[in-house]
Structures are given as C-alpha cells and as structure tokens.
Protein backbone atom coordinates (compact mmCIF):
# COMPACT_ATOMS: atom_id res chain seq x y z
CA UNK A 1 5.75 18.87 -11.31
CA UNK A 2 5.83 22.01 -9.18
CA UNK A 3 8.74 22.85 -6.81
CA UNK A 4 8.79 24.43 -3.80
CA UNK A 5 6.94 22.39 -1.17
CA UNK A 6 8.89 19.99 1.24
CA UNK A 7 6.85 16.46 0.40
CA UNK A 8 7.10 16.57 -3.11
CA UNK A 9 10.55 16.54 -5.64
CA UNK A 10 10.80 17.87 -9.48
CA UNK A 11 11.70 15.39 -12.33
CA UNK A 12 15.08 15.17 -11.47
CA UNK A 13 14.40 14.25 -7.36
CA UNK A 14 12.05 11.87 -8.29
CA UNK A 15 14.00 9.70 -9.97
CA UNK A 16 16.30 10.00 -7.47
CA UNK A 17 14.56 9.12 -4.66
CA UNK A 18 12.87 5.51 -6.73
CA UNK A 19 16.39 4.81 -7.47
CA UNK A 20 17.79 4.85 -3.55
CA UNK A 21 14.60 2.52 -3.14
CA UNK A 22 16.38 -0.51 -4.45
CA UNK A 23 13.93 -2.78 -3.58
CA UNK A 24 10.66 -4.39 -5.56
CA UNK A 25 7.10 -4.00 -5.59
CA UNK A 26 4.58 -6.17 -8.01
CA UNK A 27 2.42 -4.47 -10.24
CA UNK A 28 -0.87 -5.22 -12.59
CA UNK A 29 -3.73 -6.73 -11.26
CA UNK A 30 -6.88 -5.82 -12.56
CA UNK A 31 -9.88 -4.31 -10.11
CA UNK A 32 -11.14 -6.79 -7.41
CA UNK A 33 -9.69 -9.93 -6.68
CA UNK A 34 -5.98 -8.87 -6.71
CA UNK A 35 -4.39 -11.59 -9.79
CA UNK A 36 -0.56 -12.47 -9.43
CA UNK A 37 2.07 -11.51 -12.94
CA UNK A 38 4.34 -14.28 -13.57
CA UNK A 39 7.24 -13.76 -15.97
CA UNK A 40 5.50 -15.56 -18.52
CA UNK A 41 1.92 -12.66 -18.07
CA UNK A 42 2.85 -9.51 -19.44
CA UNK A 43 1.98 -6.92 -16.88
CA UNK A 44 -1.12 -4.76 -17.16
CA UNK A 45 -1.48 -0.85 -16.54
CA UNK A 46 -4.91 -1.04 -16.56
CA UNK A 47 -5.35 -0.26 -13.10
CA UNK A 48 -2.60 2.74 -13.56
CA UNK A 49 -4.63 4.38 -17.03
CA UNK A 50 -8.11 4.22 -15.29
CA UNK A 51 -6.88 6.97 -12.93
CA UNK A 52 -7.86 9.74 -14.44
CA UNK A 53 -7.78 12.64 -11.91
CA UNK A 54 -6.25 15.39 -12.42
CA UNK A 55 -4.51 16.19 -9.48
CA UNK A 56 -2.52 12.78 -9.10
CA UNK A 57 -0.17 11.72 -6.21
CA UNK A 58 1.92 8.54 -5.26
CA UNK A 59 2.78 8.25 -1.47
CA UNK A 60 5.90 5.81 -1.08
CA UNK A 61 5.00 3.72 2.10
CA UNK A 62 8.02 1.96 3.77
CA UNK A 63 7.17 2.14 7.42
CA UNK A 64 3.51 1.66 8.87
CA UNK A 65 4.20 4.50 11.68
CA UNK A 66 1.19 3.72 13.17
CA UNK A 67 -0.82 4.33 10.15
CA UNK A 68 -0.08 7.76 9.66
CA UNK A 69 -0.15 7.82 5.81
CA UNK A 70 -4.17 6.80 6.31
CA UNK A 71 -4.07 10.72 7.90
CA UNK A 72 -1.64 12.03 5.18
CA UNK A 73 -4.11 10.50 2.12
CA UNK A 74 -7.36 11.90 3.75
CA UNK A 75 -5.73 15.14 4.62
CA UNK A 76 -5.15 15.39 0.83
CA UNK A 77 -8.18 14.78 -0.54
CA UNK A 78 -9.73 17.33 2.23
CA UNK A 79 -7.42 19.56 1.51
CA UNK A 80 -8.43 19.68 -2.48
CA UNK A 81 -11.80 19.80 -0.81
CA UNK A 82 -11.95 22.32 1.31
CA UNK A 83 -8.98 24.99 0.43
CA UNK A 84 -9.74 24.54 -3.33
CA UNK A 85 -12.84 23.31 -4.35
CA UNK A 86 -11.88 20.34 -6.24
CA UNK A 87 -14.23 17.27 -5.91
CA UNK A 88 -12.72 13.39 -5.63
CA UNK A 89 -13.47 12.92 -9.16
CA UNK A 90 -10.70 15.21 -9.70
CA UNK A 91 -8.06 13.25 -7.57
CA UNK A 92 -5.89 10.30 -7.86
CA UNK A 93 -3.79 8.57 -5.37
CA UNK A 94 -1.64 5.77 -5.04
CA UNK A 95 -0.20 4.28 -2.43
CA UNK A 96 2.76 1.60 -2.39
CA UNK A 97 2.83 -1.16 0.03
CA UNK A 98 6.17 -2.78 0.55
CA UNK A 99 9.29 -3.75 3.16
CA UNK A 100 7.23 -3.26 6.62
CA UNK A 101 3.83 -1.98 5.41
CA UNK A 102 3.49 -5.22 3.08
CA UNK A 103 1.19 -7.09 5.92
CA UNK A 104 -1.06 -3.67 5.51
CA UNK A 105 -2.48 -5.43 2.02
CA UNK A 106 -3.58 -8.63 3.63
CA UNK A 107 -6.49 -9.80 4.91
CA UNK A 108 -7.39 -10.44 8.96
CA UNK A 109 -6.80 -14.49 8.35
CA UNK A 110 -3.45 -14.17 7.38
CA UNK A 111 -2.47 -11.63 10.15
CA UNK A 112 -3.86 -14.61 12.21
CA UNK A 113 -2.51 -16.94 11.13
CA UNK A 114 1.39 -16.16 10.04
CA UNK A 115 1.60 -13.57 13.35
CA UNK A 116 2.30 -10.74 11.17
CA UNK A 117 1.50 -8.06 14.47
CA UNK A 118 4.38 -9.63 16.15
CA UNK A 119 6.82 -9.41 13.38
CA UNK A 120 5.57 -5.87 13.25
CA UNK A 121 6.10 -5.40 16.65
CA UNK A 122 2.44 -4.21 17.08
CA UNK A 123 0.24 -4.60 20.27
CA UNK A 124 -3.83 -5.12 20.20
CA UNK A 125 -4.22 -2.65 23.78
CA UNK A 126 -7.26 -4.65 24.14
CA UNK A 127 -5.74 -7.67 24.83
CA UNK A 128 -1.97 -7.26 25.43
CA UNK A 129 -0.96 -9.94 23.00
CA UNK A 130 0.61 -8.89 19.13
CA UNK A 131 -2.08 -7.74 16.56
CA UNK A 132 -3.80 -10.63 14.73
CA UNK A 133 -5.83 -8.36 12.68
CA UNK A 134 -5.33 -5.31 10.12
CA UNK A 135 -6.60 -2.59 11.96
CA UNK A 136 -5.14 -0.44 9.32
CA UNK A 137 -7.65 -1.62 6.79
CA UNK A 138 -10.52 -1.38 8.84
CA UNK A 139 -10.39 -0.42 12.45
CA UNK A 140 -12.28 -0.78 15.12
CA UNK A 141 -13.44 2.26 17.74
CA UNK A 142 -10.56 2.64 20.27
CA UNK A 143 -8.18 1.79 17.70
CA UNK A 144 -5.12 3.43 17.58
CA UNK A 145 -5.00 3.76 14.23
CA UNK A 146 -3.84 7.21 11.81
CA UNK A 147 -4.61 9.10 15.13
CA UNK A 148 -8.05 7.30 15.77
CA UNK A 149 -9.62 9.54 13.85
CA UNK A 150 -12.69 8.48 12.66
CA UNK A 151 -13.61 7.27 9.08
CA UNK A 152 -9.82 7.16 8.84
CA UNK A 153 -8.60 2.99 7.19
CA UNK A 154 -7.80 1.45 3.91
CA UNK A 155 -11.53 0.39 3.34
CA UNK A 156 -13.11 4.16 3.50
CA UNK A 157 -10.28 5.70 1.08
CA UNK A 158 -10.55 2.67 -1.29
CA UNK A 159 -14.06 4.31 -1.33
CA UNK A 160 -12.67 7.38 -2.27
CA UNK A 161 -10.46 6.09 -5.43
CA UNK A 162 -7.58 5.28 -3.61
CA UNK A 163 -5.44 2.60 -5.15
CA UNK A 164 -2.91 0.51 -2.82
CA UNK A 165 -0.53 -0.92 -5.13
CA UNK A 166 1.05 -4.12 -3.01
CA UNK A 167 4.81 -5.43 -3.68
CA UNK A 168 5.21 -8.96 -5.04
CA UNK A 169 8.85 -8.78 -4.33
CA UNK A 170 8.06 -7.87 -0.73
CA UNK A 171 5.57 -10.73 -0.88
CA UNK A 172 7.90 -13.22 -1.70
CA UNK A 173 10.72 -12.19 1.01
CA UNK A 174 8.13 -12.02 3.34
CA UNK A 175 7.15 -15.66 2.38
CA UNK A 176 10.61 -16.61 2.53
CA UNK A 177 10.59 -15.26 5.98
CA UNK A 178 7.95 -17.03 7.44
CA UNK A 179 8.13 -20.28 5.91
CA UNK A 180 11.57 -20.36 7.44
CA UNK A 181 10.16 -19.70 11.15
CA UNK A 182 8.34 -22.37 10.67
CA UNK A 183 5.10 -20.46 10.31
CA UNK A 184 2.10 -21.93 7.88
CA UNK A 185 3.80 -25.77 8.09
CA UNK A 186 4.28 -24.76 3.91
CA UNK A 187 7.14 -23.44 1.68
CA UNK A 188 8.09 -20.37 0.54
CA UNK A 189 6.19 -20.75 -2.77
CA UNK A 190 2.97 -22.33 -0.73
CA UNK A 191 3.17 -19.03 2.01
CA UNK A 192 3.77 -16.76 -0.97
CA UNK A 193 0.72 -18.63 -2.80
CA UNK A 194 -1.57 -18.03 0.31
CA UNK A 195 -0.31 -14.21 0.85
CA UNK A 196 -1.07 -13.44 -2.81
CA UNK A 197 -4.59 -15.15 -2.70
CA UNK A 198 -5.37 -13.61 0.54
CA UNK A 199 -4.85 -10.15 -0.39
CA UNK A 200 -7.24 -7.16 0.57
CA UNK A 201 -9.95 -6.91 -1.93
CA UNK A 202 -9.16 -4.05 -4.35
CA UNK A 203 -5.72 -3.94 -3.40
CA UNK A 204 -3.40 -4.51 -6.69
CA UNK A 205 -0.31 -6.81 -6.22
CA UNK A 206 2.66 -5.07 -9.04
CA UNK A 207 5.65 -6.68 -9.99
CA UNK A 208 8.43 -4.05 -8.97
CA UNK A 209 7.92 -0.65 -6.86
CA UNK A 210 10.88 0.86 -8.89
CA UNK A 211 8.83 -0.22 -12.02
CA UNK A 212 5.50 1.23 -10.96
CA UNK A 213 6.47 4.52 -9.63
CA UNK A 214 8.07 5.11 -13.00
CA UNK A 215 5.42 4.52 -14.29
CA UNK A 216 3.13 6.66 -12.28
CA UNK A 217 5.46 9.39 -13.02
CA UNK A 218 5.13 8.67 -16.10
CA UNK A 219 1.42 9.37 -16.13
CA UNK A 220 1.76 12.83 -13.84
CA UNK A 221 1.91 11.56 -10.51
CA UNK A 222 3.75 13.49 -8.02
CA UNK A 223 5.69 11.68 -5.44
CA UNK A 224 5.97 11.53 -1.49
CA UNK A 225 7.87 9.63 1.12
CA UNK A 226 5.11 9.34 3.63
C-alpha cells in the first residue's frame, strides 16, 4: 500500500484504524438477492474474490453526510479515468454500510415504513416531513443528494462494479431499535427478518465490518474513512 496521501494508511494504519471501529458488519451474500449467514452457514468470499481490479479500494462509511461518499466513489473511478487512463474493468471498490449509513442498504418500503429519515434526522424539501425513501440509492432531480450531481446514487455505481457490503450487526441493533419504539408491531428478530429480506438488490449483507475489511486488506484493498 503506498504512503503519502492523506485518505489512505500503510499496513500498519490500517489495522489500526479497523481496530478503533469496534463495531460489526455482516458479510457473504452471494450476487443479487442479498442471503443472511447464520452461525451455523459458513461465510462466503465469493463476492470479495470476484473483484478482480487492480486498483482496489474500501471506503469505511459511518456517517451518511449527505451522501458525500456517492461523490468520493465516482470521483475515483473518474479520476483513474481521466488522469490515468485506466478503464472500470481495472477498478474495484467497496463500500461498508454500517452505524448511521445502515438504512442506505434498504429498500424505499422499509424507509416507509420503520421512519428510518426521521431517525436519520433527514428532511424530503419537497414535502417538509422526514425522508420515507432512499434517495441515496436512487435519487430523484432536485435531490440533494452527493451534491445533486447528476448520475451520482447507489444504483449507477452498482453499475460500475461497486460493491456495498451492508452490516448484519448494524442490522440487528437497528432492529432492536425499532422494534422497541414500537415501530413494525414485530420483534426484534421479525424487524431484523424484514430489514434483511428487504435489502437493496445487489447489496451484500457480511457478518462483521472488522471481519470484512480484513479481509479486503487481505486481498489489496486500500482503505478510507469517507
């Protein structure tokens, strides 16, 4: 891993900075319909070892920020592009949803439907009220979403290769959470059930976030806190 640039960290900083995480992601789902790891499924890389680019980078996502990684992950790719010639082919990227970016993985209906825009203190401008949608995934014109720059949501770089690699652990707090309020008349286990199974298509729900960007070190991947 090169050093030198202020976003990334050599071996040493990398492991550092996974370790101060302390907290959980899920991991190993296989393409499309994301599929849930119980203790008693060994986890998959699958999803990790078909990334073959070779220019590979994990962006560590704790805070939506109004969807500024979206920016940050097309920048790169341009970037490669543009300044260096490199096509998408050449390019991996991961990025890992957990803590408040975990509603960013979910579809519209459970936005709805467990008020996730409130709890993230977002505001539709169009109507005043808390989001009931994920803009983040795909936005609509006017949204102010990664800048409003166009082409610019989770659907268009899933296009492009990238992988968003949802936490299971953050799933299952977050269930906790909200069947507590009240929210989804269910459980914990029957809100965690219906977060896992609504899940953005392509999106892969891993076990543990410390686990995973191991891993993805592992395999070459530079990290960033983005």
């Amino acid at each position: 891993m090169r050093k030198g640039t202020p976003h990334t960290t050599d071996r040493r900083g990398f492991v550092g900075a996974v370790a101060a995480l302390g907290v959980g992601v899920a991991l190993g789902a296989e393409t499309g319909a994301p599929r849930l790891l119980g203790a008693q499924q060994p986890a998959s890389d699958a999803w990790l070892d078909r990334l073959k680019g070779k220019h590979r980078q994990l962006f560590d996502v704790p805070e939506p920020e109004g969807g500024t990684v979206l920016r940050h992950v097309r920048n790169y790719f341009e970037a490669w592009r543009n300044a260096f010639g490199v096509g998408e082919s050449d390019v991996s990227v991961v990025v890992a949803l957990y803590a408040r970016t975990t509603p960013l993985g979910l579809q519209d209906a459970m936005w709805e439907k467990y008020r996730l825009g409130a709890a993230l203190s977002s505001t539709d401008p169009t109507t005043n009220a808390p989001l009931i949608r994920n803009w983040f995934a795909h936005p609509k014109p006017g949204d102010p979403v990664a800048d409003g720059e166009p082409e610019t949501s989770m659907e268009t770089l899933q296009r492009r290769g990238v992988v968003f690699a949802l936490c299971n652990n953050a799933l299952t707090r977050w269930a906790a959470r909200l069947a507590k309020s009240g929210l989804g008349g269910g459980t914990a286990a029957d809100v965690h059930a219906d977060l896992v199974a609504h899940a953005l298509p392509g999106v892969v729900i891993v076990p543990d976030v410390l686990v995973a960007m191991t891993k993805a070190h592992e395999r070459g991947f530079a990290y960033v806190r983005s």
